[in-house]
PDB file of N, CA and C in Angstrom:
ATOM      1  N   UNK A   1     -83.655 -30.460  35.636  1.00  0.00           N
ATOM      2  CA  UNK A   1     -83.104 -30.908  34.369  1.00  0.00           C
ATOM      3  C   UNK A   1     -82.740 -29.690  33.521  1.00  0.00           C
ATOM      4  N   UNK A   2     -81.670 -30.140  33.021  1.00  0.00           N
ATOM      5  CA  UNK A   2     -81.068 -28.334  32.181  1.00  0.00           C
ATOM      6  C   UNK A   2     -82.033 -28.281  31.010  1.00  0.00           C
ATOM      7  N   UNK A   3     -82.216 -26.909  30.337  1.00  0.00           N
ATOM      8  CA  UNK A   3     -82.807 -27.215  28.867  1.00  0.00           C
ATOM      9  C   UNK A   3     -81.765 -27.496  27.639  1.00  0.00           C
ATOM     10  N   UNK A   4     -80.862 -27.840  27.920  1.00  0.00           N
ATOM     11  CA  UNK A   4     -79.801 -28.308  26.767  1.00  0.00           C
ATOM     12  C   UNK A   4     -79.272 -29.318  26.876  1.00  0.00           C
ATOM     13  N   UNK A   5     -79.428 -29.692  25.481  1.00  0.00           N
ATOM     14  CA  UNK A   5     -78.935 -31.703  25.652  1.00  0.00           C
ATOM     15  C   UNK A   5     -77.873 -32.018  25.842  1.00  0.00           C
ATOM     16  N   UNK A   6     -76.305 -31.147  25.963  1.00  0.00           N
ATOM     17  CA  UNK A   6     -75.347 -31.445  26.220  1.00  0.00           C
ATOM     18  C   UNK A   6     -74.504 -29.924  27.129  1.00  0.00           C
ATOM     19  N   UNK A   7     -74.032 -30.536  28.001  1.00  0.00           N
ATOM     20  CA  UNK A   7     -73.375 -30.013  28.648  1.00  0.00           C
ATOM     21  C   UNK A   7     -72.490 -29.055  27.988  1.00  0.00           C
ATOM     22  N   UNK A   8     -72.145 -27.727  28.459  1.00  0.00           N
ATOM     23  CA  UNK A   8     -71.344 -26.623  27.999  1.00  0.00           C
ATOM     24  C   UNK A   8     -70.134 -26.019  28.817  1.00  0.00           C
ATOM     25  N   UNK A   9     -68.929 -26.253  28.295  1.00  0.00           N
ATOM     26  CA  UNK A   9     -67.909 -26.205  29.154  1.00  0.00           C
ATOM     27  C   UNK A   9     -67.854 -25.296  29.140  1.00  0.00           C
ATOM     28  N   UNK A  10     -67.172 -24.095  28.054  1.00  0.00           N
ATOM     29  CA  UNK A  10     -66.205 -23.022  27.780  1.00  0.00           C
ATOM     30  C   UNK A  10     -67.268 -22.170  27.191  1.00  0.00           C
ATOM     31  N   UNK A  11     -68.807 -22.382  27.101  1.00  0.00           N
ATOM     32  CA  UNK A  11     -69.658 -21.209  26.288  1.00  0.00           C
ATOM     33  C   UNK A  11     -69.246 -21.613  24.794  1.00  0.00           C
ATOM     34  N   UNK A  12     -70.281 -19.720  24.436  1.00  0.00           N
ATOM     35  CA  UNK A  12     -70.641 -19.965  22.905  1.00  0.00           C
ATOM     36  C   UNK A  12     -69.248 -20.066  22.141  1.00  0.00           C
ATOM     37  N   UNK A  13     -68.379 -20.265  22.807  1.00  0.00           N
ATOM     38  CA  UNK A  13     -67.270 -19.802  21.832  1.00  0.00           C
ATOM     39  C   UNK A  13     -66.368 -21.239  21.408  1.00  0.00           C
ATOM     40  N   UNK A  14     -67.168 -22.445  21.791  1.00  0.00           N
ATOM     41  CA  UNK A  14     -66.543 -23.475  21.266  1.00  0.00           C
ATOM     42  C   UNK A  14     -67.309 -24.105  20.260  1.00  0.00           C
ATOM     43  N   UNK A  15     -68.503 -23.436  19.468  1.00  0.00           N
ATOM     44  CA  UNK A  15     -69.014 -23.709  18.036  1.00  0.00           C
ATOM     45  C   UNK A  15     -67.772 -23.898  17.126  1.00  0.00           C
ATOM     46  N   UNK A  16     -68.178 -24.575  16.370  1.00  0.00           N
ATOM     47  CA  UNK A  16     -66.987 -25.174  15.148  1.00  0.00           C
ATOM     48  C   UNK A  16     -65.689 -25.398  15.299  1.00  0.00           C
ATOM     49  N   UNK A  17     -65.370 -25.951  16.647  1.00  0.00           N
ATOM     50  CA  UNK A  17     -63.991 -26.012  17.482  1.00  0.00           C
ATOM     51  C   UNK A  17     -64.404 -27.951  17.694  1.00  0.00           C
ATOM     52  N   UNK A  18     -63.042 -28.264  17.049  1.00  0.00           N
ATOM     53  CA  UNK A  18     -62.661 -29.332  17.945  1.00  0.00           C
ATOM     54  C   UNK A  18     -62.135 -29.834  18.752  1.00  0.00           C
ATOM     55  N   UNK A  19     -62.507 -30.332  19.930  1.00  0.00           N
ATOM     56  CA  UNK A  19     -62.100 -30.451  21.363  1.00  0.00           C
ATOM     57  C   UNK A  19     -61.600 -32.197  21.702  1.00  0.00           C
ATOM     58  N   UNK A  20     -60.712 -32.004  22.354  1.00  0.00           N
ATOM     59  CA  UNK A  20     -60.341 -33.094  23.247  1.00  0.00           C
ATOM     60  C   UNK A  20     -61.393 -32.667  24.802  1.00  0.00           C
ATOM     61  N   UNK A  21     -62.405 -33.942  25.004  1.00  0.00           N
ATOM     62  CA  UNK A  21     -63.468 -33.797  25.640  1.00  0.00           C
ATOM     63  C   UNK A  21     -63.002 -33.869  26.799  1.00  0.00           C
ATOM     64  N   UNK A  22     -63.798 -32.782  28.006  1.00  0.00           N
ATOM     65  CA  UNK A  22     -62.949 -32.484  29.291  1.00  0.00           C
ATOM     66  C   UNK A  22     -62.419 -33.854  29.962  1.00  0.00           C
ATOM     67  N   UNK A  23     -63.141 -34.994  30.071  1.00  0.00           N
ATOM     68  CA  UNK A  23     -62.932 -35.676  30.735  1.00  0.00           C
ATOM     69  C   UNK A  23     -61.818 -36.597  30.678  1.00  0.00           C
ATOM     70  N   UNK A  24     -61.053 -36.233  29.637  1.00  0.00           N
ATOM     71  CA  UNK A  24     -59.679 -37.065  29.080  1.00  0.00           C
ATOM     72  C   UNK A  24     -58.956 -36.818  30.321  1.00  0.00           C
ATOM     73  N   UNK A  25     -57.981 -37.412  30.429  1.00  0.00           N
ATOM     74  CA  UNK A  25     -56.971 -37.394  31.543  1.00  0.00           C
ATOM     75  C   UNK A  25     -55.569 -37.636  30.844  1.00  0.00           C
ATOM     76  N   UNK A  26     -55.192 -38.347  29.760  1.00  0.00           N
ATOM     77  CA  UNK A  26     -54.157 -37.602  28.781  1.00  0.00           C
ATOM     78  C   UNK A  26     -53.668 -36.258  28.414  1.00  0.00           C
ATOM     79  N   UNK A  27     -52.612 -36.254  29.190  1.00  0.00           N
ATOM     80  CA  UNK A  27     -51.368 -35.482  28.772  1.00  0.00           C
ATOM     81  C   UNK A  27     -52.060 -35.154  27.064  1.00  0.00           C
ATOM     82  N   UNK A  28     -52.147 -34.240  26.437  1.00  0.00           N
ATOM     83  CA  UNK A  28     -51.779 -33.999  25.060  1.00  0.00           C
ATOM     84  C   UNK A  28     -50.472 -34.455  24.287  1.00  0.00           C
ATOM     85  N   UNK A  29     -50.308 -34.986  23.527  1.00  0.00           N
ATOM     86  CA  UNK A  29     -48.891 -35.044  23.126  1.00  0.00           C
ATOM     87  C   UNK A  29     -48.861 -33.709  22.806  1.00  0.00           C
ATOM     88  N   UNK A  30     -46.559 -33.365  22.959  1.00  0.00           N
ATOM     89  CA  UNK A  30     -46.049 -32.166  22.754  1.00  0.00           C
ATOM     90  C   UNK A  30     -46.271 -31.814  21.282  1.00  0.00           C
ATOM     91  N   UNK A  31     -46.086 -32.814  19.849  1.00  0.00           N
ATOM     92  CA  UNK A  31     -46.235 -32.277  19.249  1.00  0.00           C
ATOM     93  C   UNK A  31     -47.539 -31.765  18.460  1.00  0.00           C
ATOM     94  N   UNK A  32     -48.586 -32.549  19.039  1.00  0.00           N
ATOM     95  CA  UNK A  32     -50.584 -31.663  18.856  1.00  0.00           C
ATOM     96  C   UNK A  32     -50.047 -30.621  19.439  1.00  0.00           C
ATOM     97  N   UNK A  33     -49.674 -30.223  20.448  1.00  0.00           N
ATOM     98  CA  UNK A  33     -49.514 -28.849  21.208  1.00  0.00           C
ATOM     99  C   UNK A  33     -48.745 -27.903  20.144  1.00  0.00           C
ATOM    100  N   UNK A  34     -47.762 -28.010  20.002  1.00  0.00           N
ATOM    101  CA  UNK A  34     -46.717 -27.334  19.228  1.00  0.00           C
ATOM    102  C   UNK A  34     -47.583 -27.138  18.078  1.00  0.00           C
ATOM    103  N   UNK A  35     -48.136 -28.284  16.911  1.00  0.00           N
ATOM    104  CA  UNK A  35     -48.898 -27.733  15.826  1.00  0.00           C
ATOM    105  C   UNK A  35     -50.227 -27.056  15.853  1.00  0.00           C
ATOM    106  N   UNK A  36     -51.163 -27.162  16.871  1.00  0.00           N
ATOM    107  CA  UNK A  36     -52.146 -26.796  17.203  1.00  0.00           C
ATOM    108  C   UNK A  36     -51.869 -25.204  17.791  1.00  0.00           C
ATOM    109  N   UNK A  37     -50.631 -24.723  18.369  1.00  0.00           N
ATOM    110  CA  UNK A  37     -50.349 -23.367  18.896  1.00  0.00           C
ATOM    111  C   UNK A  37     -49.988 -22.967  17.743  1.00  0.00           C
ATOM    112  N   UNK A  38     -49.478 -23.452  16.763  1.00  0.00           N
ATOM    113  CA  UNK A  38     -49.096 -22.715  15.532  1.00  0.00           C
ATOM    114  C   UNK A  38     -49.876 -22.357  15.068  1.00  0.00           C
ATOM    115  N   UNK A  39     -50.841 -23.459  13.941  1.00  0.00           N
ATOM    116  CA  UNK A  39     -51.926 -23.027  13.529  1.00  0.00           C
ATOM    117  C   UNK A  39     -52.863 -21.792  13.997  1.00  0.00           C
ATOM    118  N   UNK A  40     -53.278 -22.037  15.243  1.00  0.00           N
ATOM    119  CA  UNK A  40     -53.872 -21.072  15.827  1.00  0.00           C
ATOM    120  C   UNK A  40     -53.130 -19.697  15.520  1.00  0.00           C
ATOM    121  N   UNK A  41     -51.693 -19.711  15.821  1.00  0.00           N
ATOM    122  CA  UNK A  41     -50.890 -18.318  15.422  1.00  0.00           C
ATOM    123  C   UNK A  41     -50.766 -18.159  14.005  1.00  0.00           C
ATOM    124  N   UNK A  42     -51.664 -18.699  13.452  1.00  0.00           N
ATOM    125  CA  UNK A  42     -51.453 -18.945  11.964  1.00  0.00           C
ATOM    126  C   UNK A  42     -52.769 -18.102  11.793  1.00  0.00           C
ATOM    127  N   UNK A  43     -53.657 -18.710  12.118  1.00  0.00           N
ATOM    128  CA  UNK A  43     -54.624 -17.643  11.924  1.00  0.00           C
ATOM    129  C   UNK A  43     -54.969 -16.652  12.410  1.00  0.00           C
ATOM    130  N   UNK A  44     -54.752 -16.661  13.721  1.00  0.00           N
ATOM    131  CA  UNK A  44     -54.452 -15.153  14.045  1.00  0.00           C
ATOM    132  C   UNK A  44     -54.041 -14.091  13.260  1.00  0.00           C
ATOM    133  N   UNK A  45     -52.820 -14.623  12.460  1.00  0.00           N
ATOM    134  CA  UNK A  45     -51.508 -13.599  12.132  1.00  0.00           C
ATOM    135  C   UNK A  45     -52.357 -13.338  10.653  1.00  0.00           C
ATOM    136  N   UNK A  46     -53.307 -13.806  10.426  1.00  0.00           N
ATOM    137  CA  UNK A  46     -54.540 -13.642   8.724  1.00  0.00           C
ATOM    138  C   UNK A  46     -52.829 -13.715   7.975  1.00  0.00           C
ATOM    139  N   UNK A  47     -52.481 -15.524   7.848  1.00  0.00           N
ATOM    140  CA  UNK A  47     -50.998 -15.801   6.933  1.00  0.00           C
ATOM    141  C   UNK A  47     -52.019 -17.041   6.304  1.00  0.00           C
ATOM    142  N   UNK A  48     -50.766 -17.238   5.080  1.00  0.00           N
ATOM    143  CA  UNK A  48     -51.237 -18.772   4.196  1.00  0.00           C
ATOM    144  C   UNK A  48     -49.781 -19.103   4.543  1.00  0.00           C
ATOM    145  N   UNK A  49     -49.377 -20.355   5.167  1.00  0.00           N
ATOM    146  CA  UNK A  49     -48.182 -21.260   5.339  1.00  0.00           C
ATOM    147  C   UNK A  49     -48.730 -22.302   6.237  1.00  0.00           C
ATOM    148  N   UNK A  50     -47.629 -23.208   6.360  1.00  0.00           N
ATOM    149  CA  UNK A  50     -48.056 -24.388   6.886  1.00  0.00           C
ATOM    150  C   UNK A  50     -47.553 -24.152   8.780  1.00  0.00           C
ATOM    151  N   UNK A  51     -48.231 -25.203   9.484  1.00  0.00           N
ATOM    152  CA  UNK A  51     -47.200 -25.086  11.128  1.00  0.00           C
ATOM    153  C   UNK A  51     -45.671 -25.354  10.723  1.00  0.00           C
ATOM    154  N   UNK A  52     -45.578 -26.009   9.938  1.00  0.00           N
ATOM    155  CA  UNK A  52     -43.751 -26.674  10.140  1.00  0.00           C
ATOM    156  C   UNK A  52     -42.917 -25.132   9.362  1.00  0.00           C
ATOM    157  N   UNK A  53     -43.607 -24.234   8.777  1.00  0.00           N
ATOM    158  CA  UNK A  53     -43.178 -23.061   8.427  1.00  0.00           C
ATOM    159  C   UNK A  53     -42.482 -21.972   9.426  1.00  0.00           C
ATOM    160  N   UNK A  54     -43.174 -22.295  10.943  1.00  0.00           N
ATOM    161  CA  UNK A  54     -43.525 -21.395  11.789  1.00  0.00           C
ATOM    162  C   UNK A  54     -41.991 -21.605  12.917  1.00  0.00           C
ATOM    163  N   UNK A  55     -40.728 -21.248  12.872  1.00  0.00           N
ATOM    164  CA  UNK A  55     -40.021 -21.792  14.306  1.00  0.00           C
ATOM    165  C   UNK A  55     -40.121 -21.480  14.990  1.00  0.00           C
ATOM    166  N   UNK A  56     -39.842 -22.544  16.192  1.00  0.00           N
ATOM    167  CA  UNK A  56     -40.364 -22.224  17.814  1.00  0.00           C
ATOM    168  C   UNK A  56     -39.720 -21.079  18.061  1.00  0.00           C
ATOM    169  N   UNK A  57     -38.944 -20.438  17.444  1.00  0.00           N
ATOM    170  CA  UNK A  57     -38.191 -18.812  18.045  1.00  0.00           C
ATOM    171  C   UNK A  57     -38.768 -18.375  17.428  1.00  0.00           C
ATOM    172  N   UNK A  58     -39.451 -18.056  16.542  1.00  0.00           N
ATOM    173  CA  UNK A  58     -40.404 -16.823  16.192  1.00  0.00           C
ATOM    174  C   UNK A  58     -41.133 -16.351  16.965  1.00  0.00           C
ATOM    175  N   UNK A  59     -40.961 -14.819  16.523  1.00  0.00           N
ATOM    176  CA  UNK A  59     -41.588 -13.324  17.658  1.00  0.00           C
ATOM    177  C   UNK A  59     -43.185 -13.622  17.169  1.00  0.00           C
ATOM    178  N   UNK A  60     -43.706 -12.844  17.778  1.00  0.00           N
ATOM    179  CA  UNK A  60     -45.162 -12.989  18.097  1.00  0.00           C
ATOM    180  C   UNK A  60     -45.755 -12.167  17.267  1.00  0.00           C
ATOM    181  N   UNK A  61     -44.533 -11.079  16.960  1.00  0.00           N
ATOM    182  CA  UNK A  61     -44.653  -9.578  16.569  1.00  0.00           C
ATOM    183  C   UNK A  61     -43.550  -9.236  15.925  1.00  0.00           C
ATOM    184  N   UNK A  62     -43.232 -10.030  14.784  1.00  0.00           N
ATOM    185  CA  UNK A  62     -42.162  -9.706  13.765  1.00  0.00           C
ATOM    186  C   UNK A  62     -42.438  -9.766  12.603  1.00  0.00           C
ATOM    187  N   UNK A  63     -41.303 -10.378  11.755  1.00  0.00           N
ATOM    188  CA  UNK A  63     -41.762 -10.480  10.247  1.00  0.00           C
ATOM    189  C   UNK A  63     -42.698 -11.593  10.148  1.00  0.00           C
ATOM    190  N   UNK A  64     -43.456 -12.351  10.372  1.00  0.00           N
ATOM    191  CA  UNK A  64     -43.934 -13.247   9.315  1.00  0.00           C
ATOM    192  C   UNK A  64     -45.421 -13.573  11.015  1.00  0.00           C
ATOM    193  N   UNK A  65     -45.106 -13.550  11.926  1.00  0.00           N
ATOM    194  CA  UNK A  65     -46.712 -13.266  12.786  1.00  0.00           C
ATOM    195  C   UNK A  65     -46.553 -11.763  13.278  1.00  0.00           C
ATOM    196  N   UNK A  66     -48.257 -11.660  13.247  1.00  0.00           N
ATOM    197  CA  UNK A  66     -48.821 -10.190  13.877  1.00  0.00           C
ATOM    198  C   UNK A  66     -49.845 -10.740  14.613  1.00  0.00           C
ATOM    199  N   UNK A  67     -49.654 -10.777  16.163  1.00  0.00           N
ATOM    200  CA  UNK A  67     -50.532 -10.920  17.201  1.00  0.00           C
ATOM    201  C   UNK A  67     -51.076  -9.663  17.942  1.00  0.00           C
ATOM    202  N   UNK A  68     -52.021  -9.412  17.845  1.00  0.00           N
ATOM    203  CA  UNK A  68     -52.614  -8.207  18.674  1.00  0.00           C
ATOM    204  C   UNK A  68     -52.700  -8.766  20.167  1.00  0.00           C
ATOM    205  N   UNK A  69     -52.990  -7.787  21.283  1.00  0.00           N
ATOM    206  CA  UNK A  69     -53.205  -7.753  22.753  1.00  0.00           C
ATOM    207  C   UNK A  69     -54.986  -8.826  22.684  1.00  0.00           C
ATOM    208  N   UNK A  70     -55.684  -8.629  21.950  1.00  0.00           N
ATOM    209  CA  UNK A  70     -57.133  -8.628  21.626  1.00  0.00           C
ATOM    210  C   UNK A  70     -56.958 -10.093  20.823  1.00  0.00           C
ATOM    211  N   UNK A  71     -56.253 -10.396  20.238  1.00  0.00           N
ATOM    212  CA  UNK A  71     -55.797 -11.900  19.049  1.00  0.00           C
ATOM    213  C   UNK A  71     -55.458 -12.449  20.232  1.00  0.00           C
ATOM    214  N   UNK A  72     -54.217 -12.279  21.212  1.00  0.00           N
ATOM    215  CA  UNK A  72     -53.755 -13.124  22.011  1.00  0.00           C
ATOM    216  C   UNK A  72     -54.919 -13.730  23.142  1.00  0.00           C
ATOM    217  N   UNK A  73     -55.402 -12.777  23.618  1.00  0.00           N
ATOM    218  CA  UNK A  73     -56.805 -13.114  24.390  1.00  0.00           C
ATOM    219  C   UNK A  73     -57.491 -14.516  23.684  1.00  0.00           C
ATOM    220  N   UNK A  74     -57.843 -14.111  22.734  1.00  0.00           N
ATOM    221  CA  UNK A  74     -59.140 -14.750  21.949  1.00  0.00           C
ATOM    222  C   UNK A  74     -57.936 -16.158  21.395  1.00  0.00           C
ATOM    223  N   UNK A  75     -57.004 -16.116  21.155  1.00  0.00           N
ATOM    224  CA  UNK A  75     -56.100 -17.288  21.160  1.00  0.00           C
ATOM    225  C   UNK A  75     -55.829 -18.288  22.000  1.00  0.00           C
ATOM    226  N   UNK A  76     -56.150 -17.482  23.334  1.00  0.00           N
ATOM    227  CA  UNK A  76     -55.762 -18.298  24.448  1.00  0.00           C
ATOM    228  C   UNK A  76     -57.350 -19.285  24.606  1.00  0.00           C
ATOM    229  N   UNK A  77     -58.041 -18.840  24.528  1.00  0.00           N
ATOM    230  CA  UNK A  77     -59.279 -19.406  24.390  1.00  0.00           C
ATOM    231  C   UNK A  77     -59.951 -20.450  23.743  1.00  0.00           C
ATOM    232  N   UNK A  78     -58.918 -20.128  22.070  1.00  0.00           N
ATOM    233  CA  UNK A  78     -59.443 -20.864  21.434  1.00  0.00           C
ATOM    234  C   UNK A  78     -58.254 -22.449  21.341  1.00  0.00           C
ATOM    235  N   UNK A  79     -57.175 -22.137  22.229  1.00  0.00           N
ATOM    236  CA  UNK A  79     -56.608 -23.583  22.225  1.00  0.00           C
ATOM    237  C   UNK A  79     -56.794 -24.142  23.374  1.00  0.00           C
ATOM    238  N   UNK A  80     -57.497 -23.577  24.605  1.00  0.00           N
ATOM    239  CA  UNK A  80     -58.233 -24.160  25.478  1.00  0.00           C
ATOM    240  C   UNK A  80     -59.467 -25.346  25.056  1.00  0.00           C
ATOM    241  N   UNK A  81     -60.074 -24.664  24.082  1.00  0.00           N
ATOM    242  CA  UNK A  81     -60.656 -25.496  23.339  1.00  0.00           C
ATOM    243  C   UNK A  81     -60.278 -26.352  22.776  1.00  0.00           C
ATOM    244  N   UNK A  82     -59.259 -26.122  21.668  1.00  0.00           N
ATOM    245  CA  UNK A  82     -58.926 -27.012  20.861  1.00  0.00           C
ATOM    246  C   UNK A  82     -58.267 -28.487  21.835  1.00  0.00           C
ATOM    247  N   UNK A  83     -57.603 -28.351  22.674  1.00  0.00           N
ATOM    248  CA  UNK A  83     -56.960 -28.646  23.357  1.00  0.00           C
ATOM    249  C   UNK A  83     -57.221 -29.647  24.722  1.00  0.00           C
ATOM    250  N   UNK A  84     -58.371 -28.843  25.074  1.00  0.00           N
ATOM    251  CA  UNK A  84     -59.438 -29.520  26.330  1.00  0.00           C
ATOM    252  C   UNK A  84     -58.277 -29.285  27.505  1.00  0.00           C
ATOM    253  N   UNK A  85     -57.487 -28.171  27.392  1.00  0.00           N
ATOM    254  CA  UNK A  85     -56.787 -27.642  28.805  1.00  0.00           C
ATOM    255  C   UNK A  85     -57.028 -26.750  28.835  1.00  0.00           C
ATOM    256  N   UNK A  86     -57.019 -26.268  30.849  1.00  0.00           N
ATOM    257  CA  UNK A  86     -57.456 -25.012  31.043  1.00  0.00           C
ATOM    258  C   UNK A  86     -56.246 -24.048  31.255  1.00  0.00           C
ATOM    259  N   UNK A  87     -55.872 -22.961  31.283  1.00  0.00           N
ATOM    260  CA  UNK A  87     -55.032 -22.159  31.475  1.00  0.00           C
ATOM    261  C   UNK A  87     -55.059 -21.100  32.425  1.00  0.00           C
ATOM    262  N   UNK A  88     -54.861 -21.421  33.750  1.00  0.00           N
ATOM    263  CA  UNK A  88     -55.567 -20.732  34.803  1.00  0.00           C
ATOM    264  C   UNK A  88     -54.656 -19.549  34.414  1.00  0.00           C
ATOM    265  N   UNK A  89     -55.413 -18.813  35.036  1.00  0.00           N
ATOM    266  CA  UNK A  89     -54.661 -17.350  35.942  1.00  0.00           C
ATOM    267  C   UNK A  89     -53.014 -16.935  36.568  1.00  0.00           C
ATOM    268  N   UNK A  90     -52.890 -18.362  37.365  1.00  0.00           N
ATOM    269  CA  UNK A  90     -51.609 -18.098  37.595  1.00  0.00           C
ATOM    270  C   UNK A  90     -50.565 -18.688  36.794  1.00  0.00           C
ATOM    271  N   UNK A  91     -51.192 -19.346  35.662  1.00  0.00           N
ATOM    272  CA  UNK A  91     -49.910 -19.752  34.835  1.00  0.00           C
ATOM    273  C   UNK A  91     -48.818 -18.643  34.175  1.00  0.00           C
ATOM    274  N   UNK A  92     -49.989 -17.156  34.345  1.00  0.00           N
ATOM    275  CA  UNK A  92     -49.692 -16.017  33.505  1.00  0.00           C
ATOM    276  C   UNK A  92     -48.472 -15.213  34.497  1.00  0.00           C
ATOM    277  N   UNK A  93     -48.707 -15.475  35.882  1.00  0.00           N
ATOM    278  CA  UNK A  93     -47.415 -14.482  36.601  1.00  0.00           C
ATOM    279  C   UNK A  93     -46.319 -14.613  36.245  1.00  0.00           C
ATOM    280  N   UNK A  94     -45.145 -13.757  36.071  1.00  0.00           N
ATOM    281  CA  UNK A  94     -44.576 -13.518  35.563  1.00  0.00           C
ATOM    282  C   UNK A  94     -43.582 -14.096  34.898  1.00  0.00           C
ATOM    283  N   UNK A  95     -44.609 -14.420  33.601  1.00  0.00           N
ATOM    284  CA  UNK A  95     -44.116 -15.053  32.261  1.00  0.00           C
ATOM    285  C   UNK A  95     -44.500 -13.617  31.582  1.00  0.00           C
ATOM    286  N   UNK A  96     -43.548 -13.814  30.570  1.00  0.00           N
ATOM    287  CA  UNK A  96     -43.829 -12.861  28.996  1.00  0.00           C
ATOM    288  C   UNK A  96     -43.853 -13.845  27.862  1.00  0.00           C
ATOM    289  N   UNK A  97     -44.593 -13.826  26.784  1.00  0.00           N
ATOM    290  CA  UNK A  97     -44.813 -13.918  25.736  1.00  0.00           C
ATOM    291  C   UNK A  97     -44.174 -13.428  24.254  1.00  0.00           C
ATOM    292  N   UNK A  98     -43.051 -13.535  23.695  1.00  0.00           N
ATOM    293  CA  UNK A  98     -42.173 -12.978  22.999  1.00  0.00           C
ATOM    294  C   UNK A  98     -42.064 -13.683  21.613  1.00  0.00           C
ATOM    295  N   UNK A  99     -42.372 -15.511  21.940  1.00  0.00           N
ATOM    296  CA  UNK A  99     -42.089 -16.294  21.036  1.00  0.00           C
ATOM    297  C   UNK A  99     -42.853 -17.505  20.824  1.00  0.00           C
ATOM    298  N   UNK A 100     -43.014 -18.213  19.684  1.00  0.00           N
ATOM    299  CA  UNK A 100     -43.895 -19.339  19.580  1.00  0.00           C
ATOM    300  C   UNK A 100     -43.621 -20.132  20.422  1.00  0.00           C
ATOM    301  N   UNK A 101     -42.340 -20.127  20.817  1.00  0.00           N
ATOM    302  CA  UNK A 101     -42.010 -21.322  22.206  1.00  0.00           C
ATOM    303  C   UNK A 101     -42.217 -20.677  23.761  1.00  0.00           C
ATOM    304  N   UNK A 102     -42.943 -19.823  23.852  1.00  0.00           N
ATOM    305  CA  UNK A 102     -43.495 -18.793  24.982  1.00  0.00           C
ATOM    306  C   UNK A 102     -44.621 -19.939  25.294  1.00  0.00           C
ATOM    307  N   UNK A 103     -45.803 -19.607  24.382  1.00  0.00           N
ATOM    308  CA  UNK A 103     -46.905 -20.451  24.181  1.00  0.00           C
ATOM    309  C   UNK A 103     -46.768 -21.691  24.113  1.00  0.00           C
ATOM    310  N   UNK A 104     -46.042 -22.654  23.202  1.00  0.00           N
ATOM    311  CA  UNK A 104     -46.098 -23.568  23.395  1.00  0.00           C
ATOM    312  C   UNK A 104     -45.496 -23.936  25.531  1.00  0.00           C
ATOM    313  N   UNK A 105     -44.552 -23.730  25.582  1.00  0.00           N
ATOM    314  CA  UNK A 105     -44.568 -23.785  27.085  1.00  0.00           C
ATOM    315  C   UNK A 105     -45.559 -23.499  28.248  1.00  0.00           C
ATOM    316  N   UNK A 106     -46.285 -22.770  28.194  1.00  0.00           N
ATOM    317  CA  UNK A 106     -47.426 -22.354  28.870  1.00  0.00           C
ATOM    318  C   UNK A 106     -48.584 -23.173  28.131  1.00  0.00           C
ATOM    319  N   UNK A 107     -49.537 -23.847  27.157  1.00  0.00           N
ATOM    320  CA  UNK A 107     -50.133 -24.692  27.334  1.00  0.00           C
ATOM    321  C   UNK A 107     -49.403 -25.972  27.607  1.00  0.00           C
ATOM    322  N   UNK A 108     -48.337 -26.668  27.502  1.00  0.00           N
ATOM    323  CA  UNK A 108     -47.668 -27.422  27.652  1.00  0.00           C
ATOM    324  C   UNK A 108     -47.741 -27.833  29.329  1.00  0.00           C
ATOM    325  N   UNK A 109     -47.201 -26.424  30.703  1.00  0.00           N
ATOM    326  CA  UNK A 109     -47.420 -26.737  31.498  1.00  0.00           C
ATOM    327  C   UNK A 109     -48.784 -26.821  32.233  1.00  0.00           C
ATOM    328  N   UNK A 110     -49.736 -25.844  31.169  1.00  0.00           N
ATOM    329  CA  UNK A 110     -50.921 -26.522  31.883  1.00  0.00           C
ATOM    330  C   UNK A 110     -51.662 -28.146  31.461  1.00  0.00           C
ATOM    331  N   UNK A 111     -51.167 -28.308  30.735  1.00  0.00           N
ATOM    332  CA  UNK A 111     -51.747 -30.077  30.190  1.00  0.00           C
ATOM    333  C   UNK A 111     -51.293 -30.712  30.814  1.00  0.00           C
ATOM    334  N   UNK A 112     -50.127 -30.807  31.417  1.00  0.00           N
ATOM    335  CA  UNK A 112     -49.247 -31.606  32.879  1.00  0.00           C
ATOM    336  C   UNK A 112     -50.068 -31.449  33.783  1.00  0.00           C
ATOM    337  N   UNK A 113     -50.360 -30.182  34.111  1.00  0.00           N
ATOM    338  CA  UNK A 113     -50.952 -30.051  35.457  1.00  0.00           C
ATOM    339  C   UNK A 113     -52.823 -30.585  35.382  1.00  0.00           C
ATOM    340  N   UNK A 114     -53.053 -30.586  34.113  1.00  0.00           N
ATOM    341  CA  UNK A 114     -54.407 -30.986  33.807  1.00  0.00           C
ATOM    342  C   UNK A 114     -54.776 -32.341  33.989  1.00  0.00           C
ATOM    343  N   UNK A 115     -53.341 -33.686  33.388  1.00  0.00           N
ATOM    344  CA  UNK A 115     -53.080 -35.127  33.681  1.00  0.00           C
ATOM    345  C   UNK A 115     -53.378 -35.221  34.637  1.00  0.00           C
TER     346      UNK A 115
END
């Protein structure tokens, strides 16, 4: 018997995170995805604006978001969480990351593949 009363998916790092619980089998809708990748790039980028502020062509690394190598990591993580999809390894071959619609596409195809 484990010593913890509930099962731990992703570790300590899903305290004060709300999750779509692993066992869903729903697709996410596109637009939770789209506002939920924003937000997240919202705080990352330490901004005050809303998601609908944010367009899907915005750089990652321009005027209005600043994503670090170290932010993007810890981003990817934390909409795994938010999200209850995983984002394997090979979703990352050779894709680049340039724009809010980078990300949204890459959790997008892993929530398909998660259904």
């Amino acid at each position: 018997m484990s010593p913890y009363p509930h099962p731990v998916t992703h570790g300590p790092h899903t305290e004060g995170h709300t999750s779509v619980p692993s066992d869903t089998t729903a697709t996410p809708d596109p637009t939770l995805i789209s506002a939920s990748v924003k937000r997240v790039l919202i705080t990352e980028s330490r901004i005050s604006v809303t998601p609908d502020a944010v367009p899907d062509d915005e750089p990652l690394n321009g005027g209005l978001l600043k994503v670090s190598s170290l932010g993007f990591l810890g981003m990817l993580i934390r909409l795994e969480d938010d999200l209850g999809v995983e984002l394997p390894d090979d979703l990352f071959v050779g894709r680049t990351f340039h724009t809010v619609r980078d990300i949204i596409d890459l959790v997008t195809t892993a929530a398909e593949g998660d259904a």
